[in-house]
Protein backbone atom coordinates (compact mmCIF):
# COMPACT_ATOMS: atom_id res chain seq x y z
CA UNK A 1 34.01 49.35 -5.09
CA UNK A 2 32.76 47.30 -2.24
CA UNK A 3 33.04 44.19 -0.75
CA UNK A 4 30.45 41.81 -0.59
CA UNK A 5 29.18 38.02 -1.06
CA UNK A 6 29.14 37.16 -4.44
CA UNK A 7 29.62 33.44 -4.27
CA UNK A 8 26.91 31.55 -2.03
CA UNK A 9 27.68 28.72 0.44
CA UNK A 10 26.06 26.30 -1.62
CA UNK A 11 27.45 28.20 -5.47
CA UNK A 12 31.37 27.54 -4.10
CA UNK A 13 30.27 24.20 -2.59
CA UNK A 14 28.38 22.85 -6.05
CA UNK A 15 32.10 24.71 -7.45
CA UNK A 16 34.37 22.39 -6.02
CA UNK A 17 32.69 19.63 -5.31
CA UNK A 18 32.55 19.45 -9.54
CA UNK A 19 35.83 20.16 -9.89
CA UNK A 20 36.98 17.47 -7.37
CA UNK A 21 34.54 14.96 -9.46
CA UNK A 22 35.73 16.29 -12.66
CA UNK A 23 39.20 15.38 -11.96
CA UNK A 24 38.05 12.19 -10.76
CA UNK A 25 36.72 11.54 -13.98
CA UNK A 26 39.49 12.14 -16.10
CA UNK A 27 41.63 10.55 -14.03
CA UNK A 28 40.07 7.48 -13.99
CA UNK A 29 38.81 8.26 -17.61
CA UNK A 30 42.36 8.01 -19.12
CA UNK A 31 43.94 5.02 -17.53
CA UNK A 32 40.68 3.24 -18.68
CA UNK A 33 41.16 4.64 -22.10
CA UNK A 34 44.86 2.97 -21.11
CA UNK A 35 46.71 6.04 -20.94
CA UNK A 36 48.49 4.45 -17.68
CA UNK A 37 47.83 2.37 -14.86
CA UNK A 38 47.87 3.36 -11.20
CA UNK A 39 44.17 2.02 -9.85
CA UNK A 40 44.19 -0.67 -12.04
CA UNK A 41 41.54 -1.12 -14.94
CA UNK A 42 38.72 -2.50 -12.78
CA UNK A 43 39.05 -0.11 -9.37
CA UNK A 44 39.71 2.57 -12.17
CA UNK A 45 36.01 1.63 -13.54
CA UNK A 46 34.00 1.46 -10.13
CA UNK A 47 35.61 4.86 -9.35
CA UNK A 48 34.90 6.61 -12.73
CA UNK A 49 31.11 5.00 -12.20
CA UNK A 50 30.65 6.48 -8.91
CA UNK A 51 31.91 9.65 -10.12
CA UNK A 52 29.31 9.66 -12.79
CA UNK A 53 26.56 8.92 -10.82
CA UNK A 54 28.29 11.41 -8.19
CA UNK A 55 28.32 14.52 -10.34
CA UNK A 56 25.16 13.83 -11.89
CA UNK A 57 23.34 14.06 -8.43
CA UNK A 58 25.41 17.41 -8.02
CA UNK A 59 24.32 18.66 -11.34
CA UNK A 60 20.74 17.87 -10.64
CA UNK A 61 20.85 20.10 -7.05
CA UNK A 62 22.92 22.46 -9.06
CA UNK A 63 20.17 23.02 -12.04
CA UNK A 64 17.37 23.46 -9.46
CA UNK A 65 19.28 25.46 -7.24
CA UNK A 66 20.04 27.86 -10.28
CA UNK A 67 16.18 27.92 -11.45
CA UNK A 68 14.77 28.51 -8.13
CA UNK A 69 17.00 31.52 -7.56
CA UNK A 70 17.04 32.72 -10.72
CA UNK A 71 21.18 32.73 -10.77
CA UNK A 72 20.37 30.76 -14.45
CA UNK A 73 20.07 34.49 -15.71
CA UNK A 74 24.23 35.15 -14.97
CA UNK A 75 25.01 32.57 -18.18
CA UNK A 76 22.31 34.50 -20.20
CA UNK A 77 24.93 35.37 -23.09
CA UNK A 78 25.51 38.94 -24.48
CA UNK A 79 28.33 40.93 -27.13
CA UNK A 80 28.08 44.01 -24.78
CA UNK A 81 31.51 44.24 -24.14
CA UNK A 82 32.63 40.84 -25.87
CA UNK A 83 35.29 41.86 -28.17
CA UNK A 84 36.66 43.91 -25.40
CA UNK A 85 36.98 41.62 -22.93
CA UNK A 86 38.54 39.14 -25.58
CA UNK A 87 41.27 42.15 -26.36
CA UNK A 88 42.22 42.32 -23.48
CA UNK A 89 42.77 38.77 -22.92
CA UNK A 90 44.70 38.21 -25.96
CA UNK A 91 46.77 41.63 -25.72
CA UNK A 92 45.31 44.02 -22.56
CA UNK A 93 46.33 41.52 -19.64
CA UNK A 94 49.98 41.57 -21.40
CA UNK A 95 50.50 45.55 -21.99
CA UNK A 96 49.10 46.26 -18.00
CA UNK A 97 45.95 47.38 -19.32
CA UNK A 98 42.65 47.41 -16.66
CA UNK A 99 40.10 44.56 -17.51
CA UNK A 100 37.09 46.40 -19.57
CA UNK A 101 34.75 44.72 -17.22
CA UNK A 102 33.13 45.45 -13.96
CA UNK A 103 31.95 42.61 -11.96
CA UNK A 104 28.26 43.25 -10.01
CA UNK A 105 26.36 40.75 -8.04
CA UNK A 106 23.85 40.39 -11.02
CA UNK A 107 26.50 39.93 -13.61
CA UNK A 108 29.51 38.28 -12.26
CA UNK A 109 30.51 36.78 -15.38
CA UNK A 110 31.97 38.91 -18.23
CA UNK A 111 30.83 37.91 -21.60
CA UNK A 112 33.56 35.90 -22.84
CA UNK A 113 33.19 33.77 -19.67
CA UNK A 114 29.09 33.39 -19.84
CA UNK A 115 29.88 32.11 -24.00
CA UNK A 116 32.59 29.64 -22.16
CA UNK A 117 30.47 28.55 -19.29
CA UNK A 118 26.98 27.85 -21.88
CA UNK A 119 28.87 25.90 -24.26
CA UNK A 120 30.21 23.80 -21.21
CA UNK A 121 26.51 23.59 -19.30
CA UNK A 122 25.10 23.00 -23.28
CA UNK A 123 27.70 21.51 -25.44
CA UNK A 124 30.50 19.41 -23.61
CA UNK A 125 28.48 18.10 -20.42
CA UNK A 126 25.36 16.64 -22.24
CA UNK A 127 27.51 15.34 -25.05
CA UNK A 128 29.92 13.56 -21.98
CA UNK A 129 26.79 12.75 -20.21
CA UNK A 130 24.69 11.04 -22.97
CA UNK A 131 28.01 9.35 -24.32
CA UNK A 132 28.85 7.88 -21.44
CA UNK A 133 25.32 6.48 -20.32
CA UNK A 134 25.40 5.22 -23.40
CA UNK A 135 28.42 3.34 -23.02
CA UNK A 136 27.40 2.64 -19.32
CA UNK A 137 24.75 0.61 -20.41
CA UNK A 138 25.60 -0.37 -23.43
CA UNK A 139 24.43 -4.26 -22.42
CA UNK A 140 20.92 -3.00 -21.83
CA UNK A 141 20.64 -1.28 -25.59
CA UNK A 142 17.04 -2.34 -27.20
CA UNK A 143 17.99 -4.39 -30.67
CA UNK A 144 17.11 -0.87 -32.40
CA UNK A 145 19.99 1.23 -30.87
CA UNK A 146 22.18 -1.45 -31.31
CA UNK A 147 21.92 -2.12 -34.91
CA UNK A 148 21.98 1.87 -35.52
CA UNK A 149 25.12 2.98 -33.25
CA UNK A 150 28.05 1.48 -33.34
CA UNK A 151 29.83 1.27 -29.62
CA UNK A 152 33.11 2.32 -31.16
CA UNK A 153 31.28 5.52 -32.27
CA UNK A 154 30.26 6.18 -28.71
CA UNK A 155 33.39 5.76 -27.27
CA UNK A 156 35.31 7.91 -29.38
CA UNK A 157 32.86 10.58 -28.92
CA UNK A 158 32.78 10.01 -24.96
CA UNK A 159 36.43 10.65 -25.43
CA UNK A 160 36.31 13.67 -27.43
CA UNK A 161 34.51 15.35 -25.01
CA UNK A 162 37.09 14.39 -22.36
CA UNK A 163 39.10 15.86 -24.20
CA UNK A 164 37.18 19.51 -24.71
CA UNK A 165 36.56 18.98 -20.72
CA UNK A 166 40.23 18.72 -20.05
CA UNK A 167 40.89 21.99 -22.28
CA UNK A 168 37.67 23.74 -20.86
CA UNK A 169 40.01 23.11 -17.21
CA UNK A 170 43.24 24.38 -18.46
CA UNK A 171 41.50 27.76 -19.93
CA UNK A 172 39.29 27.63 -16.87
CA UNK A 173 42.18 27.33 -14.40
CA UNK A 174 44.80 29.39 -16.62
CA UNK A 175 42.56 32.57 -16.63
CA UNK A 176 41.61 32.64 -13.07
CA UNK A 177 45.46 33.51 -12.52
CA UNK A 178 44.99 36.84 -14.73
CA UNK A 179 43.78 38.86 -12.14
CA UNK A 180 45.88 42.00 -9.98
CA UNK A 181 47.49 39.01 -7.85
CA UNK A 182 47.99 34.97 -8.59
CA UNK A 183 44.68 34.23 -6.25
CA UNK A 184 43.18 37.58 -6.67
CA UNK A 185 40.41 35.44 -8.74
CA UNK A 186 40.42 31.96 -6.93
CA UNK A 187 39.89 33.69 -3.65
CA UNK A 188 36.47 34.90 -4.22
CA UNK A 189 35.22 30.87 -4.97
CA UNK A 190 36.83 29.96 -1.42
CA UNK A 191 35.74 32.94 0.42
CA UNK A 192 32.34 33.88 -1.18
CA UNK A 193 33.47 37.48 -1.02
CA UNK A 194 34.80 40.00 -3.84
CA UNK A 195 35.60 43.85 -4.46
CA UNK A 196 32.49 44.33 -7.11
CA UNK A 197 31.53 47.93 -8.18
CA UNK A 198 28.07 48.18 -7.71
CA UNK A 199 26.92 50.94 -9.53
């Protein structure tokens, strides 16, 4: 084992600055779906908007950053070690058993977190993203679009994947508390460094 940089500057930057946006966005998201009111309906709007806009921007950077350096390769998905890794979530991490998989700098993702992180990057963000472009400019639909989709279609769909974002977070933020300590797995995304066997 040795200690070395695992997350680059700009890798826990793009990190939080999405997760800051993301919770912006379902913030906002629900009390304009009406859940509750605490910005009001139309402050609630503009911020949710910017948001958008924001994280897209971020996403773009984040999508070049991770084809230029080739970190694109760390989501590539394998079953290497899958079933494993899901054992030991579902019964390892409660008996005190060691985690099947060893973390290097060109795989820091175990299996079962590349599957979760794809069908977020492939499934939940462009359904969230086309959804809610849709809706965002929902005035500007050509006659066509309009007389095929319904915006009550769009909406609900926008919302189900609000939804599958908000449980993606829980899982997200409920497994990086399985490791030896409570931050033992968050520290590594503020630091940049991490105990990684490199053999």
């Amino acid at each position: 084992m040795s200690r070395v940089m695992i997350y680059k500057r700009f890798e826990r930057f793009w990190h939080w600055c999405q997760a800051l946006l993301i919770f912006t966005l379902l913030f906002t998201g629900f009390e304009i779906h009406g859940s509750y009111s605490v910005l009001g309906f139309g402050d609630a709007t503009r911020v949710h908007t910017l948001a958008a806009w924001a994280l897209i921007v971020l996403w773009l950077f984040a999508i070049f950053w991770h084809i230029t350096t080739g970190e694109w390769r760390q989501y590539i998905p394998t079953r290497n070690g899958l079933f494993a890794v899901i054992h030991y979530y579902l019964v390892g991490t409660f008996t005190g058993a060691e985690h099947p998989y060893r973390k290097t700098t060109r795989a820091k993702h175990n299996p079962l977190q590349r599957l979760a992180y794809l069908f977020f990057k492939l499934v939940i963000s462009p359904v969230i993203w086309v959804s809610g472009l849709l809706y965002l400019f929902y005035a500007d639909w050509p006659a066509m679009l309009a007389g095929t989709l319904a915006l009550e279609w769009v909406a609900m769909i926008h919302t189900a994947a609000a939804f599958a974002m908000l449980v993606f977070i829980i899982a997200h933020v409920y497994m990086t508390t399985m490791g030896h300590t409570l931050t033992s797995h968050i520290r590594p995304m503020v630091t940049g460094y991490d105990d990684i066997d490199e053999k």
